[in-house]
PDB file of N, CA and C in Angstrom:
ATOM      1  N   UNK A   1       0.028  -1.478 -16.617  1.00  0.00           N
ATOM      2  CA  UNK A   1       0.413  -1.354 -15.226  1.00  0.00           C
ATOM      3  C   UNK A   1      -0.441  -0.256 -14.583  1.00  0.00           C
ATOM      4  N   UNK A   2      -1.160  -0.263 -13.490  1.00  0.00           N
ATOM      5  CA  UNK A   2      -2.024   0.320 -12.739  1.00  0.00           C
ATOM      6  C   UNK A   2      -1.060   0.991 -11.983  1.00  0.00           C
ATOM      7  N   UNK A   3      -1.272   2.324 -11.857  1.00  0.00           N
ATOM      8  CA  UNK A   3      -0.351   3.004 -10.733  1.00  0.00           C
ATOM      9  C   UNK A   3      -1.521   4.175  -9.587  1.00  0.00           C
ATOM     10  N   UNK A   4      -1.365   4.056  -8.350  1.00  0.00           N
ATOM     11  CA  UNK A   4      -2.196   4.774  -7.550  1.00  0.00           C
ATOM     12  C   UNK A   4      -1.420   6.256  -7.823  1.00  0.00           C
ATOM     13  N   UNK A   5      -2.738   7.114  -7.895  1.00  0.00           N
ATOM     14  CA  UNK A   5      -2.069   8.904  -7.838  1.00  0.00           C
ATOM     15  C   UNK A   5      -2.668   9.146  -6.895  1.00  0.00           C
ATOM     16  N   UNK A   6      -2.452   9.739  -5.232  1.00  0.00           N
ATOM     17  CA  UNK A   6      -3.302  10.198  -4.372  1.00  0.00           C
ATOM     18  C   UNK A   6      -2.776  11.972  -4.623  1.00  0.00           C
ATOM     19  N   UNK A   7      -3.552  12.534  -4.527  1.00  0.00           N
ATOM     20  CA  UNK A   7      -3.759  14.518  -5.017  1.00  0.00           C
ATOM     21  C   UNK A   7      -4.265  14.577  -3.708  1.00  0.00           C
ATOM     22  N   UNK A   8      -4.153  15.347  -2.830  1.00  0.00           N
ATOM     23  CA  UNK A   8      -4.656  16.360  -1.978  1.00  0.00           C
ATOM     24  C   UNK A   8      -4.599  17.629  -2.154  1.00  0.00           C
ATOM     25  N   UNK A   9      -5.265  18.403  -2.183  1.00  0.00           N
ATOM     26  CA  UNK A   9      -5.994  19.749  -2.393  1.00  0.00           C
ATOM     27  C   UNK A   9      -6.058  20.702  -0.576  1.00  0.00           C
ATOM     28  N   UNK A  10      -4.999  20.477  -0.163  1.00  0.00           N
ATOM     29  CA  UNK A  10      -5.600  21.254   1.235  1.00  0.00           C
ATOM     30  C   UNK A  10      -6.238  22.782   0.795  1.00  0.00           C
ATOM     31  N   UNK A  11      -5.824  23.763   0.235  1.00  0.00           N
ATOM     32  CA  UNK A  11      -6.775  24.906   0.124  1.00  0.00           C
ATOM     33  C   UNK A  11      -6.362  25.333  -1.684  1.00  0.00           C
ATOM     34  N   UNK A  12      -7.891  25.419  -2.024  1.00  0.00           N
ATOM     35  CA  UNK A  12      -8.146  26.090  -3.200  1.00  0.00           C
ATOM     36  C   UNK A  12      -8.944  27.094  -3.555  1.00  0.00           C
ATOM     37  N   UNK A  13      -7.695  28.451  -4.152  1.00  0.00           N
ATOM     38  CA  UNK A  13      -8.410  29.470  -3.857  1.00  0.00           C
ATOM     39  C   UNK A  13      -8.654  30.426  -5.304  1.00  0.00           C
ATOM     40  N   UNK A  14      -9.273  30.948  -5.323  1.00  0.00           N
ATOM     41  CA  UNK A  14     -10.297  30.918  -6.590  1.00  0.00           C
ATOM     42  C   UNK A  14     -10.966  32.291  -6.227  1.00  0.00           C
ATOM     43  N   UNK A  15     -10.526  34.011  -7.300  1.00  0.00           N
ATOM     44  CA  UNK A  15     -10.586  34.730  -6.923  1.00  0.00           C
ATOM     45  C   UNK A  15     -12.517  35.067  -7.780  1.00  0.00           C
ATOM     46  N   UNK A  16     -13.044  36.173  -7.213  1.00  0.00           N
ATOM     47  CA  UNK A  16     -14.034  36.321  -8.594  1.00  0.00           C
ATOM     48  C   UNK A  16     -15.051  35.437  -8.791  1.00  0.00           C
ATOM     49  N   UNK A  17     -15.160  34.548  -7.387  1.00  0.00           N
ATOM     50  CA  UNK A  17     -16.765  33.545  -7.560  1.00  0.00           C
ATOM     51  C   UNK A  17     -17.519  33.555  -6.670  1.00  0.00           C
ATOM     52  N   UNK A  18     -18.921  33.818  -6.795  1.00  0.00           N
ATOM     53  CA  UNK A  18     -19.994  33.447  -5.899  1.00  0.00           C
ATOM     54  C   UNK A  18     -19.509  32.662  -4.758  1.00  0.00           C
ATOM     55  N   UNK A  19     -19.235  32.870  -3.443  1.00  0.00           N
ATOM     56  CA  UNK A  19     -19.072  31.977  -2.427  1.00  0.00           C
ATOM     57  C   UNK A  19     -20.071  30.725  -2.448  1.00  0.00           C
ATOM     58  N   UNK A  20     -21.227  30.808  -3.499  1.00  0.00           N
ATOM     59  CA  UNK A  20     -22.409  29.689  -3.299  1.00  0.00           C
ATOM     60  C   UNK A  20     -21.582  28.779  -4.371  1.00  0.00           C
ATOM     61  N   UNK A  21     -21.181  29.054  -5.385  1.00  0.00           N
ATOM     62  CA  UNK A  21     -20.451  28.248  -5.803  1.00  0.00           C
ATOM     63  C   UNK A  21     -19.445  27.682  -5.608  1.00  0.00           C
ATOM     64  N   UNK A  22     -18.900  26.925  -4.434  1.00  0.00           N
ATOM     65  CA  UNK A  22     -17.802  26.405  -4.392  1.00  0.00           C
ATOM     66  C   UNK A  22     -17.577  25.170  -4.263  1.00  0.00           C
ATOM     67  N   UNK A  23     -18.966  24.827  -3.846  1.00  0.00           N
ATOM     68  CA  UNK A  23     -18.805  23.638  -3.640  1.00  0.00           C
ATOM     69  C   UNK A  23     -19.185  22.728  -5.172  1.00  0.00           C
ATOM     70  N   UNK A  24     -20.002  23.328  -5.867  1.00  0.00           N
ATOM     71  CA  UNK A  24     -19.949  22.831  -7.003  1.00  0.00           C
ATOM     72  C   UNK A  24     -18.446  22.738  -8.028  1.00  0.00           C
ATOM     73  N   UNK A  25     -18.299  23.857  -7.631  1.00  0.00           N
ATOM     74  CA  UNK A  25     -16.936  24.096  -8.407  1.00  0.00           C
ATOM     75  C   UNK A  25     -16.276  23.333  -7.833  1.00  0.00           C
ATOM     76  N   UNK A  26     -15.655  22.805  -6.658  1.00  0.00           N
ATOM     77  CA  UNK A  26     -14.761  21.388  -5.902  1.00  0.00           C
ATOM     78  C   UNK A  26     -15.148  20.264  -6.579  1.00  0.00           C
ATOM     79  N   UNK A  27     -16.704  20.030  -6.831  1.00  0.00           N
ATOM     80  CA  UNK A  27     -16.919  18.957  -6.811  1.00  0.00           C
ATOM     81  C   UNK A  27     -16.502  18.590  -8.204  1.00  0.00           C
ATOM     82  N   UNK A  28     -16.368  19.440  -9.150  1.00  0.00           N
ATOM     83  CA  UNK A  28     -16.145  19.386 -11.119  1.00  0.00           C
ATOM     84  C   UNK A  28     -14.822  18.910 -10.859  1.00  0.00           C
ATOM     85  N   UNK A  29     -14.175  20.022 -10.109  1.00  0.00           N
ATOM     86  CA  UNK A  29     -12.413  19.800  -9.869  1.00  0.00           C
ATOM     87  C   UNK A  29     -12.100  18.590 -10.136  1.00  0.00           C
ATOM     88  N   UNK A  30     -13.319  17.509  -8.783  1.00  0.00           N
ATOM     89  CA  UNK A  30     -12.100  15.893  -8.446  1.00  0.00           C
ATOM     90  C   UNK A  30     -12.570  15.271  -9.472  1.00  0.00           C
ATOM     91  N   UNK A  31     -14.214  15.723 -10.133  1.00  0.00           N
ATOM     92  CA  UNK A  31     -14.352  14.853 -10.947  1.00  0.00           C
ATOM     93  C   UNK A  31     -13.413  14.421 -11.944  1.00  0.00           C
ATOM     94  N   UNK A  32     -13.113  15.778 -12.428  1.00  0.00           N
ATOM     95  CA  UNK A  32     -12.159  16.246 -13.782  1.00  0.00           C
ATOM     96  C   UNK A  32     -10.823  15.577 -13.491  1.00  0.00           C
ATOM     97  N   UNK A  33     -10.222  15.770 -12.197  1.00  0.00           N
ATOM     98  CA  UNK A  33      -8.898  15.681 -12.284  1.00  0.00           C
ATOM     99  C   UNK A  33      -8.671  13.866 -12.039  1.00  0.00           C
ATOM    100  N   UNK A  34      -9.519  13.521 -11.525  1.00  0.00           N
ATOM    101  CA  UNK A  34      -9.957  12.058 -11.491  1.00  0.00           C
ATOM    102  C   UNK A  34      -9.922  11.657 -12.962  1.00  0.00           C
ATOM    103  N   UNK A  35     -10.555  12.009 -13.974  1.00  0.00           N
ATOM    104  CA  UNK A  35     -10.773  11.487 -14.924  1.00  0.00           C
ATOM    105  C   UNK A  35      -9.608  11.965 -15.820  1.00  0.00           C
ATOM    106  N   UNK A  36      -9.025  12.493 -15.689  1.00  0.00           N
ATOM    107  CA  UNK A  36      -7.703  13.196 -16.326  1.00  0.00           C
ATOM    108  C   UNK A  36      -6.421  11.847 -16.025  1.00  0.00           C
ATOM    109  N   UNK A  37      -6.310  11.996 -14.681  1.00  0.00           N
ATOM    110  CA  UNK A  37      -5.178  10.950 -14.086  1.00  0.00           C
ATOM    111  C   UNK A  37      -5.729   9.662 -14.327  1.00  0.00           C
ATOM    112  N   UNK A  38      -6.909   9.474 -14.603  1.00  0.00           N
ATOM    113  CA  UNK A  38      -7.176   8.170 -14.834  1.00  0.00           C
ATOM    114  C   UNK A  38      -6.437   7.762 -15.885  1.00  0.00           C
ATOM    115  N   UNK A  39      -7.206   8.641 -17.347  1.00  0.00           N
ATOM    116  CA  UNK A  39      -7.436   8.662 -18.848  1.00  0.00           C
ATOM    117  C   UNK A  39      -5.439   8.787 -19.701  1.00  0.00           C
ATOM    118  N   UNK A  40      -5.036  10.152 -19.004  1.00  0.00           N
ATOM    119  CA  UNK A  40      -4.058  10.855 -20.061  1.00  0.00           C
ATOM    120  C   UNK A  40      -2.498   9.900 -18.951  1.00  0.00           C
ATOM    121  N   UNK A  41      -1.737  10.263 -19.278  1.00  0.00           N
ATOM    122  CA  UNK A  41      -0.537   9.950 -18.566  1.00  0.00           C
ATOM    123  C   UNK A  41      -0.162  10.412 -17.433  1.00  0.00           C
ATOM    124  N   UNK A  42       0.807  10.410 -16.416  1.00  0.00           N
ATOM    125  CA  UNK A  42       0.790  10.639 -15.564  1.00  0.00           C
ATOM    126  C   UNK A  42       2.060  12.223 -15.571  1.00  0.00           C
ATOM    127  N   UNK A  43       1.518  13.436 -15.557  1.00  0.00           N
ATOM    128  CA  UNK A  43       2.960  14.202 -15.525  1.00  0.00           C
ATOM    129  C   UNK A  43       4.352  13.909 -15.536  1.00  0.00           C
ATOM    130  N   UNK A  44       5.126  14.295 -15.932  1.00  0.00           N
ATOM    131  CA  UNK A  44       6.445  13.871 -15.377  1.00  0.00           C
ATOM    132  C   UNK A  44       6.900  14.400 -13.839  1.00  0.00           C
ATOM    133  N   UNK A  45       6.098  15.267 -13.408  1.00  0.00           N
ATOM    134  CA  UNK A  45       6.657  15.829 -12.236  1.00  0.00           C
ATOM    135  C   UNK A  45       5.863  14.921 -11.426  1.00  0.00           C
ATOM    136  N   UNK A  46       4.970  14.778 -11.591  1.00  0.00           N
ATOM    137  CA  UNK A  46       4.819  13.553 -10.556  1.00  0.00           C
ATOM    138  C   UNK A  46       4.858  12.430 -10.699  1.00  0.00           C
ATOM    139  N   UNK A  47       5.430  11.625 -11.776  1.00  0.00           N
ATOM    140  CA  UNK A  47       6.447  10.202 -11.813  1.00  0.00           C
ATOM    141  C   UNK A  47       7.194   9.601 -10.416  1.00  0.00           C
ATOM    142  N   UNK A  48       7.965  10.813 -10.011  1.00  0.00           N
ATOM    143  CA  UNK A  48       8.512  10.211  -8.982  1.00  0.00           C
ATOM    144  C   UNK A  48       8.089  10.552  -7.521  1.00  0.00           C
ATOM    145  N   UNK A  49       7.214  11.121  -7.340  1.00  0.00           N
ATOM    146  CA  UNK A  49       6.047  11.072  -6.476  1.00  0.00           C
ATOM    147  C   UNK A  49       6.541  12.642  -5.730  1.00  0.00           C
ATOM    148  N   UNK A  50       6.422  12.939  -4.657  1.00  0.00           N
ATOM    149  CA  UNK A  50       6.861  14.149  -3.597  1.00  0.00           C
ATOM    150  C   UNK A  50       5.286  14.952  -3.498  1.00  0.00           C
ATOM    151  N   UNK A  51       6.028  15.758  -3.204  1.00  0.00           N
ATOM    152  CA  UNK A  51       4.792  17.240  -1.974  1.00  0.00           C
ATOM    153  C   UNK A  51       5.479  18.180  -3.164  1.00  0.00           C
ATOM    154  N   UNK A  52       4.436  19.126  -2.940  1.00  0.00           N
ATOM    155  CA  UNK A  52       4.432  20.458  -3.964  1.00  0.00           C
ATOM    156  C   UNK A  52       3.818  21.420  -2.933  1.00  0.00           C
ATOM    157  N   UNK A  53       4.457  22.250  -2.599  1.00  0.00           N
ATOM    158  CA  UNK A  53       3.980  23.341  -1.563  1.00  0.00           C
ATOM    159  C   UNK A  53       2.327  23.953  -1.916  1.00  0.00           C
ATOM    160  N   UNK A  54       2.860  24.086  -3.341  1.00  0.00           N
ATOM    161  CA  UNK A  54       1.965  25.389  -4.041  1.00  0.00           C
ATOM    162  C   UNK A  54       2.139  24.801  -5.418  1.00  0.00           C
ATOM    163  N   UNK A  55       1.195  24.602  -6.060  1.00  0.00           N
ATOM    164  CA  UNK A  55       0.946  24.760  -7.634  1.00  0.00           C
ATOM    165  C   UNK A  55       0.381  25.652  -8.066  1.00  0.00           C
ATOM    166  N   UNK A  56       0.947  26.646  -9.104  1.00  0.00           N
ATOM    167  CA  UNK A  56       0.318  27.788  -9.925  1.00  0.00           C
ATOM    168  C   UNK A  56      -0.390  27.207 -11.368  1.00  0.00           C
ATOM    169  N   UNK A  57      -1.502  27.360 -11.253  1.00  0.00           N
ATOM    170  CA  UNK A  57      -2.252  26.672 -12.719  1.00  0.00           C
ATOM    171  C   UNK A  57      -2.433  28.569 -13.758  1.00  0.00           C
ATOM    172  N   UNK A  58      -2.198  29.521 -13.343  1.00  0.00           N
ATOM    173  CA  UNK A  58      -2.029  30.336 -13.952  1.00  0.00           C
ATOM    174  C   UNK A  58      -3.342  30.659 -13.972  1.00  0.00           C
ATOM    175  N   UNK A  59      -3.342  31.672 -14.671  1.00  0.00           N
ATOM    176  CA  UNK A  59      -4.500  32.269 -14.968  1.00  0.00           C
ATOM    177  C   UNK A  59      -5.797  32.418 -16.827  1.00  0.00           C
ATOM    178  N   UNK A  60      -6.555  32.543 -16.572  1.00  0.00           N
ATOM    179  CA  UNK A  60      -7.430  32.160 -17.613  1.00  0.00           C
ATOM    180  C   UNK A  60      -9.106  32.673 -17.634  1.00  0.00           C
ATOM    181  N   UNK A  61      -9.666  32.753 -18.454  1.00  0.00           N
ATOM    182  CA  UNK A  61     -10.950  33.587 -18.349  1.00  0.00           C
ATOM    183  C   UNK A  61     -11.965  32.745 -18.571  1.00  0.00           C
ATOM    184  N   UNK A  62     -12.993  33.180 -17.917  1.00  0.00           N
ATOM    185  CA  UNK A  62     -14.216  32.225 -17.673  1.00  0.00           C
ATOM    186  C   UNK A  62     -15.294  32.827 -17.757  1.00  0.00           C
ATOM    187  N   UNK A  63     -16.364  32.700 -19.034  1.00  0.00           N
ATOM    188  CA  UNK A  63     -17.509  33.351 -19.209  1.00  0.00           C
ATOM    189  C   UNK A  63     -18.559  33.616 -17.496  1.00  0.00           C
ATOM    190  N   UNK A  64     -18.989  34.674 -17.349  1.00  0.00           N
ATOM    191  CA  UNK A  64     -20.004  35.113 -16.100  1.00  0.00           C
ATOM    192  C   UNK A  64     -20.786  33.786 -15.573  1.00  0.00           C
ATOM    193  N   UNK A  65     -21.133  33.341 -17.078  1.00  0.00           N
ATOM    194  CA  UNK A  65     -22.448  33.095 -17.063  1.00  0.00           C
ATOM    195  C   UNK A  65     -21.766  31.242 -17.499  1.00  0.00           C
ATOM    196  N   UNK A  66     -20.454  31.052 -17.136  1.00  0.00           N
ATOM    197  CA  UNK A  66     -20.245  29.602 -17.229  1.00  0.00           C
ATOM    198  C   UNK A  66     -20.874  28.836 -16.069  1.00  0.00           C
ATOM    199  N   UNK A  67     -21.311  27.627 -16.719  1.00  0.00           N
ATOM    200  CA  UNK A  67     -21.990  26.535 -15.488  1.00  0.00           C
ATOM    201  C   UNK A  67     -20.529  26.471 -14.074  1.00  0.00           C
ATOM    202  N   UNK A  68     -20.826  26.148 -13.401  1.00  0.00           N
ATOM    203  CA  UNK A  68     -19.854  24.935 -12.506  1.00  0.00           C
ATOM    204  C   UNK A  68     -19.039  24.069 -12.896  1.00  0.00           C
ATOM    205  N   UNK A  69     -19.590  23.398 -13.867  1.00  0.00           N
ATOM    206  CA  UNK A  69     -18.942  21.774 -13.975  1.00  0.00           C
ATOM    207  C   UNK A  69     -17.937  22.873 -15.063  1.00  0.00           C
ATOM    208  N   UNK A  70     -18.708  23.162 -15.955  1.00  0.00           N
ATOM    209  CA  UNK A  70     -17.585  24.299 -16.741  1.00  0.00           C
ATOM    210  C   UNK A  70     -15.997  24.639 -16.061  1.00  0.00           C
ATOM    211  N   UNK A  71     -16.673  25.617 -15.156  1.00  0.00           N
ATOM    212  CA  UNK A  71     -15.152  26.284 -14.768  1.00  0.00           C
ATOM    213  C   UNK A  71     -14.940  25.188 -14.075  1.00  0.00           C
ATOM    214  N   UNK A  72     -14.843  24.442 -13.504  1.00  0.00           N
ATOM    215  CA  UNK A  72     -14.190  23.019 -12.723  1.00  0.00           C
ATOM    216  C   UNK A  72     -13.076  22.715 -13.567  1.00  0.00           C
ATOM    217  N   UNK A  73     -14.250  22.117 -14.441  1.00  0.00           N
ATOM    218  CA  UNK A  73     -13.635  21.058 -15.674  1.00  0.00           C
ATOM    219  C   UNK A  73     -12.163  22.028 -16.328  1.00  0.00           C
ATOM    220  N   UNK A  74     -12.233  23.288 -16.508  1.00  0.00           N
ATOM    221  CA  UNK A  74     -11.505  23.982 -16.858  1.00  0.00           C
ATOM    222  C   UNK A  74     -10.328  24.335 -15.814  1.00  0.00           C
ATOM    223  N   UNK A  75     -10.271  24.265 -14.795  1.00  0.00           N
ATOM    224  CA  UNK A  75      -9.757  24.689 -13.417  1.00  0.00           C
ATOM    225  C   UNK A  75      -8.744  23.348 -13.443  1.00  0.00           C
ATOM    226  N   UNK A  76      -9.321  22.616 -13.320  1.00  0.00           N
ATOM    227  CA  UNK A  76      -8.689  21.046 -13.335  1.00  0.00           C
ATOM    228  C   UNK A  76      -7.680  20.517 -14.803  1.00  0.00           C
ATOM    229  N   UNK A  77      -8.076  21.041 -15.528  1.00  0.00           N
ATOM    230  CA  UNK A  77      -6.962  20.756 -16.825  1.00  0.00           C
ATOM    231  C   UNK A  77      -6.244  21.946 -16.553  1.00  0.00           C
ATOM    232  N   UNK A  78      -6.097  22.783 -15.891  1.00  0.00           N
ATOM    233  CA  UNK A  78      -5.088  24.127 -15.539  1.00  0.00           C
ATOM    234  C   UNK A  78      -4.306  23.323 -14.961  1.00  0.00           C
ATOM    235  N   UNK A  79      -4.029  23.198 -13.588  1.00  0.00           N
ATOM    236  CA  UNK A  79      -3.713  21.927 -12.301  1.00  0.00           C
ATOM    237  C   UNK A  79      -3.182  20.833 -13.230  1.00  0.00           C
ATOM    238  N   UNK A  80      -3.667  20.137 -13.656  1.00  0.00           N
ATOM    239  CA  UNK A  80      -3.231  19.196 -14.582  1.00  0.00           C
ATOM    240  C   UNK A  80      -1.724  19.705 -15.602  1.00  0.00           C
ATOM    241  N   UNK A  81      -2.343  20.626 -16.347  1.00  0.00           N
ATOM    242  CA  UNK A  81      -1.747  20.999 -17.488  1.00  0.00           C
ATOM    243  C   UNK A  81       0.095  21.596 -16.895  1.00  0.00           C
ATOM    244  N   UNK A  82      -0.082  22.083 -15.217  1.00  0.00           N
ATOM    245  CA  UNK A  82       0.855  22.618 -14.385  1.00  0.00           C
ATOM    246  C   UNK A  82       2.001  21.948 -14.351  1.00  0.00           C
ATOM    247  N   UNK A  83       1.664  20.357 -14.000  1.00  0.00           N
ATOM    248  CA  UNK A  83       2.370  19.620 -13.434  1.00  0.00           C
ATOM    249  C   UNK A  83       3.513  19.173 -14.793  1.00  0.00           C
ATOM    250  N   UNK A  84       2.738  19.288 -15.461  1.00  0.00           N
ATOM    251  CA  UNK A  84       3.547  18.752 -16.766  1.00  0.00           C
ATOM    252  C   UNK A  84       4.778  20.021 -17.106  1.00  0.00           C
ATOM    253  N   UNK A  85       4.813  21.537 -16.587  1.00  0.00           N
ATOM    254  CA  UNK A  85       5.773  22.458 -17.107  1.00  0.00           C
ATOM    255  C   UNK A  85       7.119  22.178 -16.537  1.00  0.00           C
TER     256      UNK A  85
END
């Protein structure tokens, strides 16, 4: 059974990065979280669909010298990993 997940992201804020990086870093995000909701199951918190004011993905450390797609990819299984607590 195919089920649509629509995610909106109105503001993501992200302390400790190059302002030049952000847009790379967005762009890892949808990849990741795209391929996450595709691939793994769907949270239980969002089973039955609703609005979430605010999601806290917590906090976590990220080498200086990590690529983009890196901290994305990592940023996005945070977000992910949220929905499921």
């Amino acid at each position: 059974m195919n089920h649509r997940t629509e995610l909106h992201i109105d503001e993501l804020v992200l302390h400790g990065f190059s302002p030049h990086q952000r847009y790379a870093i967005a762009q890892a995000i949808e990849v990741e979280l795209t391929r996450l909701f595709t691939e793994k199951p769907i949270p239980v918190a969002l089973q039955q669909g609703g609005k979430f004011p605010s999601v806290n993905a917590g906090c976590f450390n990220i080498n200086k010298e990590s690529k983009s797609e890196a901290t994305g990819n990592k940023i996005a299984y945070a977000v992910y990993k949220s929905f499921g607590k």
